[in-house]
N, C-alpha and C. Protein backbone atom coordinates (compact mmCIF):
# COMPACT_ATOMS: atom_id res chain seq x y z
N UNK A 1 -121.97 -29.21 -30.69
CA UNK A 1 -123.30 -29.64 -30.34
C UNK A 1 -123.46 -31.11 -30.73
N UNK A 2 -124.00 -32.00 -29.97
CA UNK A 2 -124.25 -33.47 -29.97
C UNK A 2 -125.45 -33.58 -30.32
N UNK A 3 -125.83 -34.85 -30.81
CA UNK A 3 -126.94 -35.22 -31.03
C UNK A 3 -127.50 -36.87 -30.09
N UNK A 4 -128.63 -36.70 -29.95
CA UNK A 4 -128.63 -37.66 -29.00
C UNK A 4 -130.41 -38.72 -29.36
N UNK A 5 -129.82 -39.94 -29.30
CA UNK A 5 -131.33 -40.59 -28.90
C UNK A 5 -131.75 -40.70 -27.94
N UNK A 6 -132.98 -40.10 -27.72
CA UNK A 6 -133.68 -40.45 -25.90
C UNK A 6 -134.70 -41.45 -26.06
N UNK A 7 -134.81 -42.65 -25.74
CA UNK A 7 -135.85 -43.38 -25.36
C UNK A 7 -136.84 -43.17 -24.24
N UNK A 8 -137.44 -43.09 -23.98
CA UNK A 8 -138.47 -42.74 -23.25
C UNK A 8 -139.63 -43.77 -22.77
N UNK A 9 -140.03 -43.46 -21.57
CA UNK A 9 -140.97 -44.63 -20.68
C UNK A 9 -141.67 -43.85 -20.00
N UNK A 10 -143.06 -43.49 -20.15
CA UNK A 10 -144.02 -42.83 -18.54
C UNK A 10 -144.07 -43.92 -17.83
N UNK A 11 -143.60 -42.76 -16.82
CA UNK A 11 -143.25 -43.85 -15.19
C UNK A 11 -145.27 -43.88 -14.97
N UNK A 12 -145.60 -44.97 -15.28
CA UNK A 12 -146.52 -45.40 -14.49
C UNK A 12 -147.71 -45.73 -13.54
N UNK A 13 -146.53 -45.56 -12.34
CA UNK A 13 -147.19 -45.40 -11.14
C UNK A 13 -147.52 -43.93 -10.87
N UNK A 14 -147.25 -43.13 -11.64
CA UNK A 14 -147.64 -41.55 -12.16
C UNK A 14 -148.84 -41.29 -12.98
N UNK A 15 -149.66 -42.20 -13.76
CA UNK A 15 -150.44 -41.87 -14.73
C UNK A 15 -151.76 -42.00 -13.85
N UNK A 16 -152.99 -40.97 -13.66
CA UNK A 16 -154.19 -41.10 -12.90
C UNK A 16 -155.05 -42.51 -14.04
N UNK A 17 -155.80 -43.04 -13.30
CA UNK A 17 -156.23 -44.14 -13.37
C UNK A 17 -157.69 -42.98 -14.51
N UNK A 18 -158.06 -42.24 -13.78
CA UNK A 18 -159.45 -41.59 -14.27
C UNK A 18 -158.79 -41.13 -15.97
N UNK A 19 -159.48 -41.29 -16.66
CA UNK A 19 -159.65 -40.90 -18.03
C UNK A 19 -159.42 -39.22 -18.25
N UNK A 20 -160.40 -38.91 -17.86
CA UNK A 20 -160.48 -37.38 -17.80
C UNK A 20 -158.72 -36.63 -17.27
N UNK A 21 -158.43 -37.52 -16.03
CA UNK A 21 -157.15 -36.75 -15.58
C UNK A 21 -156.19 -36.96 -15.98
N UNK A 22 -156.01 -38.30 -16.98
CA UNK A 22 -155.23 -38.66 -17.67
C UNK A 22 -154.68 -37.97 -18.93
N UNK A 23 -156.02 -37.56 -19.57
CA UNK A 23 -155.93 -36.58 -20.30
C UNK A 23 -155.43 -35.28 -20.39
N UNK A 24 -155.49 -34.80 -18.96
CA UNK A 24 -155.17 -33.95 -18.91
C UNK A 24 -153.25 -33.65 -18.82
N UNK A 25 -153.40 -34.54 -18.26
CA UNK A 25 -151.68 -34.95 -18.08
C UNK A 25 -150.90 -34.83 -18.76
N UNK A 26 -151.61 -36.20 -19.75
CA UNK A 26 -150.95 -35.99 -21.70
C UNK A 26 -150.85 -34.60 -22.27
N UNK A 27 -151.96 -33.77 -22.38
CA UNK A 27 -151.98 -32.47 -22.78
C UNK A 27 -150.98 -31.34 -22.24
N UNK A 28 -150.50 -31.69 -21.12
CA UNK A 28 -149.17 -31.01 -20.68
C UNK A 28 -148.06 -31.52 -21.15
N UNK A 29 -147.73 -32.82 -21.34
CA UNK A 29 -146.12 -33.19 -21.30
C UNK A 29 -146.59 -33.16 -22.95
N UNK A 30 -147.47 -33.33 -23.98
CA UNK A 30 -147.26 -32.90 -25.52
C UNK A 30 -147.25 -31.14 -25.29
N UNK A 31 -147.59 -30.67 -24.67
CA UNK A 31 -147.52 -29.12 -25.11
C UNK A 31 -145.47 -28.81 -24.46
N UNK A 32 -145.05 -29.90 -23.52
CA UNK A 32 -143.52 -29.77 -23.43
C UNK A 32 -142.76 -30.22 -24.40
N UNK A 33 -143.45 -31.26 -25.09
CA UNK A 33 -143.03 -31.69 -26.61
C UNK A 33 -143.03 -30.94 -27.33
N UNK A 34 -143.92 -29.87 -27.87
CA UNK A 34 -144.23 -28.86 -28.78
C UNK A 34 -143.03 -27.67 -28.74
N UNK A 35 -142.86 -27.49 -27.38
CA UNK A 35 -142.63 -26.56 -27.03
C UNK A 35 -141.40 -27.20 -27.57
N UNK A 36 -140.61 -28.40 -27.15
CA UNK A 36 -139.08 -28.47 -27.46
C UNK A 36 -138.83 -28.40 -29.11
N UNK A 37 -140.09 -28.85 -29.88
CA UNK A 37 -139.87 -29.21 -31.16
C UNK A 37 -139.74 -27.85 -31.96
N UNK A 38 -140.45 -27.37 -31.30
CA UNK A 38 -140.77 -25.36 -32.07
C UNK A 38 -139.30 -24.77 -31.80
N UNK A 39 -138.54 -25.22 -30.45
CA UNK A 39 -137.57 -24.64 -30.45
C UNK A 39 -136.30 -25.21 -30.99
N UNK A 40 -136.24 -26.10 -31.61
CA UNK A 40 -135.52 -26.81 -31.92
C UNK A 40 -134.41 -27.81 -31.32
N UNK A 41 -134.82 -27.99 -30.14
CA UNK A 41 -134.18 -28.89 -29.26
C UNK A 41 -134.20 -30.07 -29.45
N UNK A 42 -135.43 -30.58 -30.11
CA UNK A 42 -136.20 -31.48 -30.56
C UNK A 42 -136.08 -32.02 -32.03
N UNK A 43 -135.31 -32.83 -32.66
CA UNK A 43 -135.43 -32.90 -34.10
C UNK A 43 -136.33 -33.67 -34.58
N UNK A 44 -136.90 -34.95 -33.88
CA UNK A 44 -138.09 -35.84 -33.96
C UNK A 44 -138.22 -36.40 -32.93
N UNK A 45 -139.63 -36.55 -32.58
CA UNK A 45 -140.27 -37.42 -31.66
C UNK A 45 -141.21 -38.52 -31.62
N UNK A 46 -141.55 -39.63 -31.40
CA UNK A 46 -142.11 -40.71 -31.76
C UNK A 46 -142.61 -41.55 -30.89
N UNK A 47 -143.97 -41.59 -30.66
CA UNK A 47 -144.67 -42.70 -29.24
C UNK A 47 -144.74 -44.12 -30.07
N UNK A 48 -144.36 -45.02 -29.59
CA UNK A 48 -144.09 -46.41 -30.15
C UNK A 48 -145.85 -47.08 -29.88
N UNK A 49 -146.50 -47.38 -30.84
CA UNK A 49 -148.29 -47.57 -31.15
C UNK A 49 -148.42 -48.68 -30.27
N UNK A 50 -149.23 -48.25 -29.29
CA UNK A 50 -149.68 -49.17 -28.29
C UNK A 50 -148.89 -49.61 -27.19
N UNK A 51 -147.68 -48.40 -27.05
CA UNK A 51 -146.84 -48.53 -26.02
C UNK A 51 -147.28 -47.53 -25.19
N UNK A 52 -146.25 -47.81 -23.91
CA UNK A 52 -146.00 -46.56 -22.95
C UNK A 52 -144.78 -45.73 -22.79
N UNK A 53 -144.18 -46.03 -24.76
CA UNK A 53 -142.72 -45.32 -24.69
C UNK A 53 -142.76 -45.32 -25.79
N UNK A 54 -141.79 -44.11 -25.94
CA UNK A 54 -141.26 -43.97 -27.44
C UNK A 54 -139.66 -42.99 -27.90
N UNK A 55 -139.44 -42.49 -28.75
CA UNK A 55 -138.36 -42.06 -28.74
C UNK A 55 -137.97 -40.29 -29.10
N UNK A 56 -137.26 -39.95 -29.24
CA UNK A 56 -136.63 -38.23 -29.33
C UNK A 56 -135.55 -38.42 -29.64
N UNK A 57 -134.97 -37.71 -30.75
CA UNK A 57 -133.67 -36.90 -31.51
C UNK A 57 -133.66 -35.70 -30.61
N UNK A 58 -132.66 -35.38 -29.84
CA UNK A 58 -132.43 -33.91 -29.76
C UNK A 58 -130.75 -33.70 -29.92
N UNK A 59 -130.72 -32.49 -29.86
CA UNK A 59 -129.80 -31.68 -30.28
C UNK A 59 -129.19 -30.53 -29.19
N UNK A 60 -128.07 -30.36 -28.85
CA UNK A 60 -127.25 -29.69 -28.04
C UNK A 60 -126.25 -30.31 -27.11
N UNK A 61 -126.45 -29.59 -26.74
CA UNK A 61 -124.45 -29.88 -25.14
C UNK A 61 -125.47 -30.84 -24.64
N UNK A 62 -124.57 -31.56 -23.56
CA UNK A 62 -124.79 -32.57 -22.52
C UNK A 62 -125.73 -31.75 -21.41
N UNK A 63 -125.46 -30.24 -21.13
CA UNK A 63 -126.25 -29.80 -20.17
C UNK A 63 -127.50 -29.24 -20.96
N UNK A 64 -127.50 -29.63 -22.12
CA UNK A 64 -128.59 -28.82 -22.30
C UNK A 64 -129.90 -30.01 -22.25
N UNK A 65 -129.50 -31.44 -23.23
CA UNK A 65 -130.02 -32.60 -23.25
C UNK A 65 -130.40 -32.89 -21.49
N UNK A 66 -129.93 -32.64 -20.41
CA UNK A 66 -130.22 -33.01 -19.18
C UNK A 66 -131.37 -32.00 -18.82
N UNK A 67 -131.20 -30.90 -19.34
CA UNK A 67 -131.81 -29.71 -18.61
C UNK A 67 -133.32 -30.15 -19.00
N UNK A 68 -133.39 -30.86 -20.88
CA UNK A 68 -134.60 -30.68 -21.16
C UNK A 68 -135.34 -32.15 -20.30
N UNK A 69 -134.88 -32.82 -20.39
CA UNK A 69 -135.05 -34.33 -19.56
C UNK A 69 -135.78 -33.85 -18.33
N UNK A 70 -134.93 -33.08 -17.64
CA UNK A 70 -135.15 -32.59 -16.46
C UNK A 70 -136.98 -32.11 -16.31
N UNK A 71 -137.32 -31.55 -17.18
CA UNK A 71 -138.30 -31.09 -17.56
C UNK A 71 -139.49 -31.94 -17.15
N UNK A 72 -139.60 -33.33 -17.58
CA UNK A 72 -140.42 -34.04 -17.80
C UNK A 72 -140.53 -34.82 -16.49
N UNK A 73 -139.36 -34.75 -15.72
CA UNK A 73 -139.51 -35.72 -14.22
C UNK A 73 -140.57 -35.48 -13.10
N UNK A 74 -140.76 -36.41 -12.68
CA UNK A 74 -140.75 -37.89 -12.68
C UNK A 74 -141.49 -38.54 -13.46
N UNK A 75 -142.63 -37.83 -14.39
CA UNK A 75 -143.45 -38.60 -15.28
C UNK A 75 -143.22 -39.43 -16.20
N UNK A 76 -141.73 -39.17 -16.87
CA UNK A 76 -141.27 -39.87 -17.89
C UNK A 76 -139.51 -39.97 -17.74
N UNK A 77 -139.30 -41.11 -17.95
CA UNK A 77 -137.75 -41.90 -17.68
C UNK A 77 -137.05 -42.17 -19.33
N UNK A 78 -136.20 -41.68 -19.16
CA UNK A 78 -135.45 -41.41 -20.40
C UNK A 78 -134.04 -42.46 -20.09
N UNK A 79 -133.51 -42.98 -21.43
CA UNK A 79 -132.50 -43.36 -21.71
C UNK A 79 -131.59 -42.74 -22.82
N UNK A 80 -130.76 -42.11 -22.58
CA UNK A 80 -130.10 -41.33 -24.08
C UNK A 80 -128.53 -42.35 -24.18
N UNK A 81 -128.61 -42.16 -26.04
CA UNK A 81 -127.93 -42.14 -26.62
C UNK A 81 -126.91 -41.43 -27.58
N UNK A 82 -125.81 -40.91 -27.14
CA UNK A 82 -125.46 -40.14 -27.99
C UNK A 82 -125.01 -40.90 -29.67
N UNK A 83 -125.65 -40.13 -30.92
CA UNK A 83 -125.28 -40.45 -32.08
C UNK A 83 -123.95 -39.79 -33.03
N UNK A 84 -123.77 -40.59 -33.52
CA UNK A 84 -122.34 -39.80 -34.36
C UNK A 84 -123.21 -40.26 -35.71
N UNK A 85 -122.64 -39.22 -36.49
CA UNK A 85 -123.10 -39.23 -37.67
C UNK A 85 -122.25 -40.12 -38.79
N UNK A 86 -123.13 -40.06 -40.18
CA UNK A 86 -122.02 -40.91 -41.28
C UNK A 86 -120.91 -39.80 -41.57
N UNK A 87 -120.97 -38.84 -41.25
CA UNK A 87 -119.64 -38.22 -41.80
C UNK A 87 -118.14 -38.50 -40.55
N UNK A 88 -118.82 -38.50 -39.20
CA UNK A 88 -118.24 -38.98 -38.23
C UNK A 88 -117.69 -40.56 -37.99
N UNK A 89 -118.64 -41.05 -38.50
CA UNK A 89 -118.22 -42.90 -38.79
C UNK A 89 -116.63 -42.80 -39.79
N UNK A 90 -117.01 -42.21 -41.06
CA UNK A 90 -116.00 -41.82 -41.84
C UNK A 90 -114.69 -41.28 -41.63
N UNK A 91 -114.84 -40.40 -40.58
CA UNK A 91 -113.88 -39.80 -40.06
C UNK A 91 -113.07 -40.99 -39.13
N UNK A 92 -113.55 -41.53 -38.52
CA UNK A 92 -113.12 -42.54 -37.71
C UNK A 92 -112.57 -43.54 -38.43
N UNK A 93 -112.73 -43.99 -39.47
CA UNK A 93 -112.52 -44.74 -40.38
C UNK A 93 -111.27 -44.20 -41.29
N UNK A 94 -111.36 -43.39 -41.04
CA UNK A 94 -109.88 -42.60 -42.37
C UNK A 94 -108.86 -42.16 -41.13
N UNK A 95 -109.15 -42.30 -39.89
CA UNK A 95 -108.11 -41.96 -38.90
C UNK A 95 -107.48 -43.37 -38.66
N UNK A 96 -108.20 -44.02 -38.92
CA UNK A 96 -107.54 -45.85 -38.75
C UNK A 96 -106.35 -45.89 -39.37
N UNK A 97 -106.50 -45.33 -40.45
CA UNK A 97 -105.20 -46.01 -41.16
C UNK A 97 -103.96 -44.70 -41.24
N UNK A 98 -103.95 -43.90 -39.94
CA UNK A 98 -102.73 -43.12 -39.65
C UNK A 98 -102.69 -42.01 -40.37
C-alpha cells in the first residue's frame, strides 16, 4: 500500500455563483471528505486559508487512490504525489553502498 499527496483545486467554472447553492455543493464534497477520512482512505486533509485548494494524504494501491479521485470529478482537480517514507529514504540509502 502507497501513500500519496493529492493537491487539490475546485474547478471553478463548476462553483454556482448563488451563495445558497454554493453551499450546498460544499456540503456534499465535505460529507465525501468525511466519508474518506472515517474510512481511512484519508490520513489528512487540508483547505489552504483563503484558497480554492488544498491538500490530502491518502493511503492505498494506485487503483484505489484513482477510484477515490474519481469521486470528486469534475468539481475538483487533483495532482498526486506518491510519498516514500524515512524508513524508505534509509533503505535507499543503505542500498547505495552495495
Amino acid at each position: 500500500m502507497g501513500r500519496y499527496l493529492l493537491l487539490w483545486d475546485l474547478n471553478l467554472s463548476l462553483v454556482p455563483i448563488d451563495p445558497k447553492e454554493r453551499e450546498g455543493g460544499y456540503k456534499l464534497l465535505m460529507g465525501l471528505v468525511r466519508q474518506d477520512l472515517e474510512r481511512g482512505m484519508t490520513a489528512d486533509w487540508g483547505c489552504f486559508v483563503g484558497e480554492k485548494s488544498g491538500y490530502c494524504i491518502v493511503e492505498g494501491s494506485e487503483v484505489d487512490v484513482m477510484n477515490m479521485a474519481q469521486q470528486y470529478s469534475p468539481y475538483v482537480m487533483f495532482q498526486s504525489h506518491p510519498i516514500a517514507s524515512e524508513a524508505q529514504v534509509n533503505e535507499m540509502i543503505k542500498a547505495m553502498s552495495g
